[in-house]
PDB file of N, CA and C in Angstrom:
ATOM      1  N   UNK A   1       0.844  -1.179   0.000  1.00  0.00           N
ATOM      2  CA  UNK A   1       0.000   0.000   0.000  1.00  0.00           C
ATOM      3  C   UNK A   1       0.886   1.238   0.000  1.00  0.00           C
ATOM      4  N   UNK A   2       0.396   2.254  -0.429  1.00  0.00           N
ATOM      5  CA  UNK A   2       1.269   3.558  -0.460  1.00  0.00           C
ATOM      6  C   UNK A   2       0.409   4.458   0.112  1.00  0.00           C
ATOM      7  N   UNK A   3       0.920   5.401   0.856  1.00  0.00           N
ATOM      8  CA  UNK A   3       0.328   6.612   1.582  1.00  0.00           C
ATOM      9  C   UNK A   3       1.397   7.601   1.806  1.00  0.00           C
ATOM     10  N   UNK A   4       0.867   8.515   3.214  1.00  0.00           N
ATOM     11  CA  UNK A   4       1.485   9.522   3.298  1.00  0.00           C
ATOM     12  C   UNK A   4       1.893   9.270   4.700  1.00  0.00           C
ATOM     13  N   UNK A   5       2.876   9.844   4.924  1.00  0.00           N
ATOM     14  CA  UNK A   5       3.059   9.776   6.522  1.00  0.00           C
ATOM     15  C   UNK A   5       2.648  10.949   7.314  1.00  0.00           C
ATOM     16  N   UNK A   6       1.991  11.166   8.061  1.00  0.00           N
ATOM     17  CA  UNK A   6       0.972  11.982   9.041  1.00  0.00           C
ATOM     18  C   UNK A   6       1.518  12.133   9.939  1.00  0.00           C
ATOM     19  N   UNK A   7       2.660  11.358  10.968  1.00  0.00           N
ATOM     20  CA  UNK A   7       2.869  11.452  12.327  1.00  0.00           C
ATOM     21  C   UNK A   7       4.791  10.674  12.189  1.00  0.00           C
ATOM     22  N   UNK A   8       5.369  11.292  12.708  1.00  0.00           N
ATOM     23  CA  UNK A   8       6.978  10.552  12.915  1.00  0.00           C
ATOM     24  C   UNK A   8       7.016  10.603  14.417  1.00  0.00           C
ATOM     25  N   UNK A   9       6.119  11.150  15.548  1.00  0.00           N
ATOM     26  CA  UNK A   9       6.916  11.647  16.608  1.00  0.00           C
ATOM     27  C   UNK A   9       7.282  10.052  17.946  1.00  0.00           C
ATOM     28  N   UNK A  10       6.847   9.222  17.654  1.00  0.00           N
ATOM     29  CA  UNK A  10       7.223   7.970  18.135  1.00  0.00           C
ATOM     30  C   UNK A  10       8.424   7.624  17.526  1.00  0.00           C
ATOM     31  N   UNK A  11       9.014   6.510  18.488  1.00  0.00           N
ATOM     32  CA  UNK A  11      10.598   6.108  17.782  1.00  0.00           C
ATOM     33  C   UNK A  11      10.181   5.097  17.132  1.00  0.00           C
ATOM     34  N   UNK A  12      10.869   4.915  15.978  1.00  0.00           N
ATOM     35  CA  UNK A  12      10.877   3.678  15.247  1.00  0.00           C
ATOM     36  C   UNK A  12       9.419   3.303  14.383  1.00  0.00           C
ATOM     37  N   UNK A  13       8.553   4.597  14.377  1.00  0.00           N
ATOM     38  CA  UNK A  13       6.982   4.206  14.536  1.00  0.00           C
ATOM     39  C   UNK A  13       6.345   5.418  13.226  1.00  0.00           C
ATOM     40  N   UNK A  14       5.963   5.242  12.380  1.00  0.00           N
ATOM     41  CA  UNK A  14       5.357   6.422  12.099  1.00  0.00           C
ATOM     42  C   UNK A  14       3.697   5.811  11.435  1.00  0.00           C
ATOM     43  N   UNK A  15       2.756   7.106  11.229  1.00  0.00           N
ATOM     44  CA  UNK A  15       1.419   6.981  11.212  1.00  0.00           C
ATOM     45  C   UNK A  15       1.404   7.282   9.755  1.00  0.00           C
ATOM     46  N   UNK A  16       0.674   6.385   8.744  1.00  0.00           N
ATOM     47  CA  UNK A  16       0.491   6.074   7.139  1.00  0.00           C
ATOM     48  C   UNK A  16      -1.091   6.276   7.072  1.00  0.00           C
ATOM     49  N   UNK A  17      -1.536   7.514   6.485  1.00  0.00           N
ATOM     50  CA  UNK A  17      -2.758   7.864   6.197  1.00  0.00           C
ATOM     51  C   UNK A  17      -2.695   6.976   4.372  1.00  0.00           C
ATOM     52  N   UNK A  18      -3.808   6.197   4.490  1.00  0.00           N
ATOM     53  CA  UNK A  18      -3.714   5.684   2.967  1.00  0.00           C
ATOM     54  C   UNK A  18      -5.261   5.859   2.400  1.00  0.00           C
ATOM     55  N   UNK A  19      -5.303   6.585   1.389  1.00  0.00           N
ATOM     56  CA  UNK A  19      -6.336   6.666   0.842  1.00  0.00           C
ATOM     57  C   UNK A  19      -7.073   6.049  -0.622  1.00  0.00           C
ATOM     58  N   UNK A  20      -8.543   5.424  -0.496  1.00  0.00           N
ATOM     59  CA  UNK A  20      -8.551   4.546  -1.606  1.00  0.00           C
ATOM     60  C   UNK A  20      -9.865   5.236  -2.068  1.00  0.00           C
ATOM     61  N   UNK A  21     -10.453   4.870  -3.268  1.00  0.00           N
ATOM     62  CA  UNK A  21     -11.422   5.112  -3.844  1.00  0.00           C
ATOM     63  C   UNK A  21     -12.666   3.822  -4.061  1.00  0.00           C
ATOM     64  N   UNK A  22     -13.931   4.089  -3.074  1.00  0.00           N
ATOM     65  CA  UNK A  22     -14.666   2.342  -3.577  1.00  0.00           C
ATOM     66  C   UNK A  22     -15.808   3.198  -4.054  1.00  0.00           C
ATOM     67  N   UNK A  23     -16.586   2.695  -4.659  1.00  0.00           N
ATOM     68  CA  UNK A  23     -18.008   2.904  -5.577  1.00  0.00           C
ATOM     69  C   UNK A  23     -19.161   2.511  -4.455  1.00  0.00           C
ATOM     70  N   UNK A  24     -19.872   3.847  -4.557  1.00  0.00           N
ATOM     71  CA  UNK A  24     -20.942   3.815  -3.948  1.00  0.00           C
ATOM     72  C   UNK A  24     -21.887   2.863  -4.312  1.00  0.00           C
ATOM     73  N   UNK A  25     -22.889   1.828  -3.717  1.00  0.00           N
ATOM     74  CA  UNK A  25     -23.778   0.711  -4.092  1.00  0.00           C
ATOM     75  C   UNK A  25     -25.038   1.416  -4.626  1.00  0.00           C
ATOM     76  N   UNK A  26     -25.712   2.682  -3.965  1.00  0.00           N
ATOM     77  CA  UNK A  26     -27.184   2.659  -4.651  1.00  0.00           C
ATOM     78  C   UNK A  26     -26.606   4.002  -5.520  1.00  0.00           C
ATOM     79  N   UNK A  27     -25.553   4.686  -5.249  1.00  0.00           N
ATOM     80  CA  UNK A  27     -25.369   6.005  -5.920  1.00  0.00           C
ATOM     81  C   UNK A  27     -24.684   5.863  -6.796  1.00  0.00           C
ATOM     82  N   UNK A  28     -23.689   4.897  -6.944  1.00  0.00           N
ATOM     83  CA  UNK A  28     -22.553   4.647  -8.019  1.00  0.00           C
ATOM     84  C   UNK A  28     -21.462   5.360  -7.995  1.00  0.00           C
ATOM     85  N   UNK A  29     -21.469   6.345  -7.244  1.00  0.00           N
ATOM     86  CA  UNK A  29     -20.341   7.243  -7.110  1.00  0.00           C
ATOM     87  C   UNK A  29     -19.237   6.711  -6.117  1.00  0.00           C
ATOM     88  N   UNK A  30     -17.991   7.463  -7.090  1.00  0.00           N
ATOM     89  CA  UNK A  30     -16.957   6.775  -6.037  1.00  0.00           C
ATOM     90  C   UNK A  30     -16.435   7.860  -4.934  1.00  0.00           C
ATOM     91  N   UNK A  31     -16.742   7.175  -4.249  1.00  0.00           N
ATOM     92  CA  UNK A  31     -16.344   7.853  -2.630  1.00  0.00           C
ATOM     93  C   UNK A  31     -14.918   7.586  -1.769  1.00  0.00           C
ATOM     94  N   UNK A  32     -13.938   9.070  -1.573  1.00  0.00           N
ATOM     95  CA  UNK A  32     -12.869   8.333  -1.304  1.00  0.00           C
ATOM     96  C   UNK A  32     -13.086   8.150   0.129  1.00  0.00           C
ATOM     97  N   UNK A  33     -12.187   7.020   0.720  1.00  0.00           N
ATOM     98  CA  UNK A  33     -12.015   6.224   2.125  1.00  0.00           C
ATOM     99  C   UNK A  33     -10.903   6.357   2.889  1.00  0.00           C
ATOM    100  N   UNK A  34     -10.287   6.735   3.985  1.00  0.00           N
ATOM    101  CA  UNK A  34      -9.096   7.012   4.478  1.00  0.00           C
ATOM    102  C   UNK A  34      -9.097   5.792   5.707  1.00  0.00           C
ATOM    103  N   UNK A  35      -8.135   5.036   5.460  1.00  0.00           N
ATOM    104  CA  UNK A  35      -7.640   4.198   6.618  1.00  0.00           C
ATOM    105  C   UNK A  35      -5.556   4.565   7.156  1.00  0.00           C
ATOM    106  N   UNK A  36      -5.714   4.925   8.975  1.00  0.00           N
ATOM    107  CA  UNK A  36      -4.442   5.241   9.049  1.00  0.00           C
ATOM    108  C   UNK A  36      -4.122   4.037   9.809  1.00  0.00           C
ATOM    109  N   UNK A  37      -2.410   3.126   9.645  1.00  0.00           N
ATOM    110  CA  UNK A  37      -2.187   2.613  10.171  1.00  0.00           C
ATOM    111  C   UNK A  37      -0.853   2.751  10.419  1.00  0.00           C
ATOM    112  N   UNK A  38      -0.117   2.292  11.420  1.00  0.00           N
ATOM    113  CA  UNK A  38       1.103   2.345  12.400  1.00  0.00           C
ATOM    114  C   UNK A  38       1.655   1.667  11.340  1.00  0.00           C
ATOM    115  N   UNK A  39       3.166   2.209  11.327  1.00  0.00           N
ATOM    116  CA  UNK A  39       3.947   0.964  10.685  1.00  0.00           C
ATOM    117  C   UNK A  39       5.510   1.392  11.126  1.00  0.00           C
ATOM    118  N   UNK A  40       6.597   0.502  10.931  1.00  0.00           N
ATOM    119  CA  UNK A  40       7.050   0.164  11.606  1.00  0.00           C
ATOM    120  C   UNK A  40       8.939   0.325  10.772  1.00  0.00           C
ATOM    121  N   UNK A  41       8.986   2.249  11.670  1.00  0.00           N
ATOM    122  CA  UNK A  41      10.521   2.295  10.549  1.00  0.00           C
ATOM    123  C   UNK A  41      11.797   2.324  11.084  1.00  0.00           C
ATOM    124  N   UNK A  42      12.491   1.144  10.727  1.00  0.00           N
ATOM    125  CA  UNK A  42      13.653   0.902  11.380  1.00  0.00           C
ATOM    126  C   UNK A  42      14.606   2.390  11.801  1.00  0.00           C
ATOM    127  N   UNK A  43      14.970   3.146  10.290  1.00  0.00           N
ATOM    128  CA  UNK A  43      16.053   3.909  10.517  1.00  0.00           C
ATOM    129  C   UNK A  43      15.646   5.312  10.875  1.00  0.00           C
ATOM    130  N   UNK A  44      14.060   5.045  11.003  1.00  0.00           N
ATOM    131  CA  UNK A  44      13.675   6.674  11.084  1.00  0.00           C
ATOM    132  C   UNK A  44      13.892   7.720  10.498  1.00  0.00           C
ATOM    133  N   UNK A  45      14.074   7.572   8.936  1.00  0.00           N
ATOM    134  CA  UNK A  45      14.431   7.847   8.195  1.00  0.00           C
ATOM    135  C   UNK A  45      12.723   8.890   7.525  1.00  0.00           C
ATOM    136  N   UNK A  46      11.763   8.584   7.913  1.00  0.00           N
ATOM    137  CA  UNK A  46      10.350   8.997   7.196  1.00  0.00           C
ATOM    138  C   UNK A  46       9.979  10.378   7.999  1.00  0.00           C
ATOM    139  N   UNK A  47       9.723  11.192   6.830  1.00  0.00           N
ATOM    140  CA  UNK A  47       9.071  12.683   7.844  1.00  0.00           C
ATOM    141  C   UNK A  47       7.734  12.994   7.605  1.00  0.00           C
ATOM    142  N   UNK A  48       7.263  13.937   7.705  1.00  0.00           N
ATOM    143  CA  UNK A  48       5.965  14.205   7.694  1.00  0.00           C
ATOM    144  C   UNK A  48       5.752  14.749   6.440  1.00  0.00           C
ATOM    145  N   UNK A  49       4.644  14.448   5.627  1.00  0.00           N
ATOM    146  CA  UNK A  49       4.379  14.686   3.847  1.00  0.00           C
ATOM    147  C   UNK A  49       5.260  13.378   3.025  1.00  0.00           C
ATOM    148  N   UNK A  50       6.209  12.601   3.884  1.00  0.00           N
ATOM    149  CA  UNK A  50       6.660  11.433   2.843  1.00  0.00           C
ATOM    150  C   UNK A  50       5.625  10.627   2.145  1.00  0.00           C
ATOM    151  N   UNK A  51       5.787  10.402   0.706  1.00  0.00           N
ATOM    152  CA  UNK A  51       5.179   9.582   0.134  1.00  0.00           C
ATOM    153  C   UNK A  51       5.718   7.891   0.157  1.00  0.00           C
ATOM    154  N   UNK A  52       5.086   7.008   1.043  1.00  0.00           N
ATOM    155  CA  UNK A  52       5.839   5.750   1.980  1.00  0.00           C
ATOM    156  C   UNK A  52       5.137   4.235   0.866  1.00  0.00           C
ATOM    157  N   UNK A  53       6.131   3.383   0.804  1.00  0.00           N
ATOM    158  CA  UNK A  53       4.921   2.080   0.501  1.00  0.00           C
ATOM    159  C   UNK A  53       5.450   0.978   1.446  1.00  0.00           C
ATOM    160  N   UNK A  54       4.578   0.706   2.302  1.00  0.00           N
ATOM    161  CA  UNK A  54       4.186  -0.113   3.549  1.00  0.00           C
ATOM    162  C   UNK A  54       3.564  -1.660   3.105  1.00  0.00           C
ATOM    163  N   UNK A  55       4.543  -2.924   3.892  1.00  0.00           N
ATOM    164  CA  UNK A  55       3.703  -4.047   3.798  1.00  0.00           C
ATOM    165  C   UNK A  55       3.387  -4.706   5.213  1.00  0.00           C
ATOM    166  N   UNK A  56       2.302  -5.654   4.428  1.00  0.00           N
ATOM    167  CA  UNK A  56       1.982  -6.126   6.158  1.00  0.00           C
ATOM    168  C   UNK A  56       2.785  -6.723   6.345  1.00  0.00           C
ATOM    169  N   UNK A  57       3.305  -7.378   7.501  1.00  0.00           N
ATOM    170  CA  UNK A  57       4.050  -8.100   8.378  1.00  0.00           C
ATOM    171  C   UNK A  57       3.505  -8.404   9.561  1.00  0.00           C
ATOM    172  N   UNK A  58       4.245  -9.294  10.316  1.00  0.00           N
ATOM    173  CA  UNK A  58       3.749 -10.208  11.498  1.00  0.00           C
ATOM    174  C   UNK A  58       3.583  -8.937  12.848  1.00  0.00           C
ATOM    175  N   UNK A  59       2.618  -9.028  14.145  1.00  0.00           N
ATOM    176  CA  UNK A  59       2.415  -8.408  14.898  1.00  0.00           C
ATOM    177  C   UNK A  59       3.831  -7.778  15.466  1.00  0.00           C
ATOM    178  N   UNK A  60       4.475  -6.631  15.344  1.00  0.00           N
ATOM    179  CA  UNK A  60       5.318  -5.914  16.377  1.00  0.00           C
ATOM    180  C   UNK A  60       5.133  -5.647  17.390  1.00  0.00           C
ATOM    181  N   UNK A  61       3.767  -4.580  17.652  1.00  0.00           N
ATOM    182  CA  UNK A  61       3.597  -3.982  18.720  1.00  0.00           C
ATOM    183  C   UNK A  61       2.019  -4.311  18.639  1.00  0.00           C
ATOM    184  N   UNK A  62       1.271  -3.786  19.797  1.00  0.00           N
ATOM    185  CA  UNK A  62      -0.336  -3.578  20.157  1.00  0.00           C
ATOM    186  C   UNK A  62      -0.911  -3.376  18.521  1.00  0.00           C
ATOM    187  N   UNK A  63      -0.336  -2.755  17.868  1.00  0.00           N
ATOM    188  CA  UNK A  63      -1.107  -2.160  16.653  1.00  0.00           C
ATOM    189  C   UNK A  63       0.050  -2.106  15.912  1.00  0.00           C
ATOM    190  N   UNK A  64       0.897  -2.329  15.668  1.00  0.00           N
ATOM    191  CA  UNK A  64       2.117  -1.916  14.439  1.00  0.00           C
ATOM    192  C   UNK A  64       2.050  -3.582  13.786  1.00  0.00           C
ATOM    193  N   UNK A  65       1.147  -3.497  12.437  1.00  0.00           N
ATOM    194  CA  UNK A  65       1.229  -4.683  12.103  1.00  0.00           C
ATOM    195  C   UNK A  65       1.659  -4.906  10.038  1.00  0.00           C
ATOM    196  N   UNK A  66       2.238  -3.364  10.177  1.00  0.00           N
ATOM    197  CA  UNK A  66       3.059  -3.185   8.997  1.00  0.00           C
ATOM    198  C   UNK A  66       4.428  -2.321   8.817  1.00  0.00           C
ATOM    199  N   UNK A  67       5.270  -2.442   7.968  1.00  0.00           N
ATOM    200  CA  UNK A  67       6.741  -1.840   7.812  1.00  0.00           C
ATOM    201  C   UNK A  67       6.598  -1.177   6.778  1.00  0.00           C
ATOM    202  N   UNK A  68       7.396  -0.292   6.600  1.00  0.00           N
ATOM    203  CA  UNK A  68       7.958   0.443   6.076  1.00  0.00           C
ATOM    204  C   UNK A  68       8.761  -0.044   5.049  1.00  0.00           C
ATOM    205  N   UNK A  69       8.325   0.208   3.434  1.00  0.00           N
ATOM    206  CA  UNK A  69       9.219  -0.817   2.532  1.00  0.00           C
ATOM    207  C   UNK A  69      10.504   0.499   2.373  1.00  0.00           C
ATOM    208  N   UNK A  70       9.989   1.373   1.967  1.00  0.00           N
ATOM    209  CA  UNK A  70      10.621   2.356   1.057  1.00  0.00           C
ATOM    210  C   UNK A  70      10.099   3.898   0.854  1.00  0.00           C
ATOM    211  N   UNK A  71      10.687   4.633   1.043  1.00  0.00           N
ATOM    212  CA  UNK A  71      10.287   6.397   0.794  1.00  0.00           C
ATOM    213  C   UNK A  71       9.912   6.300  -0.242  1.00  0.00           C
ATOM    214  N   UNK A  72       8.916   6.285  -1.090  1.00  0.00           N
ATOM    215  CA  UNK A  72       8.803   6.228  -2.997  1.00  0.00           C
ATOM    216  C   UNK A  72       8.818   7.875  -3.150  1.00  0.00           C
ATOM    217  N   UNK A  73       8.631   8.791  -2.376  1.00  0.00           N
ATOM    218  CA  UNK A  73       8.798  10.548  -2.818  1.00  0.00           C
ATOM    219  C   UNK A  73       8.741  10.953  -1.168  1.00  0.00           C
ATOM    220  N   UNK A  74      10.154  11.875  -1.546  1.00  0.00           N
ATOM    221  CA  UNK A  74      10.191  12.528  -0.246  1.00  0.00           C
ATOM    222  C   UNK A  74       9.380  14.178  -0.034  1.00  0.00           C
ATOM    223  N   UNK A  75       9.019  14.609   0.728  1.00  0.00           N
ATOM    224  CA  UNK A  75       8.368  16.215   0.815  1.00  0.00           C
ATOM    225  C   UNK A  75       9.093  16.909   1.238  1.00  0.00           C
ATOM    226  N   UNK A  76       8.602  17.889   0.579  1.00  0.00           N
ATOM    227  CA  UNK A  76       9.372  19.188   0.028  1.00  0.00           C
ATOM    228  C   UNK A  76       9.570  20.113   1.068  1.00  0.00           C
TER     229      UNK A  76
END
């Protein structure tokens, strides 16, 4: 999945706002959807506005149940 990163201020931890587009059932319209999840960055390397792509992986923490593949665009 690819998103944005929203939050660095935890160690090792940052917050991935990812946004998708699904089709409304009686309206047909597509409606976008925002899911944020924890994920999990070794070098702490991710800031706030990074464009991130995140996979799942096995439970880390309470809620960190994805990593950090790669910065795909850094912000400006």
């Amino acid at each position: 999945m690819v998103g944005t990163v929203t939050s660095n201020k935890a160690n090792k931890t940052v917050t991935v706002l990812v946004e998708r587009l699904v089709k409304h059932r009686l309206y047909l319209k597509y409606v976008r959807r925002r899911t944020k999840f924890a994920a999990h960055d070794e070098r702490n390397d991710c800031r706030i506005g990074d464009k991130v792509l995140i996979s799942e992986s096995r439970p880390i923490s309470k809620t960190k149940r994805w990593r950090v593949v790669k910065v795909v665009e850094k912000a400006v």
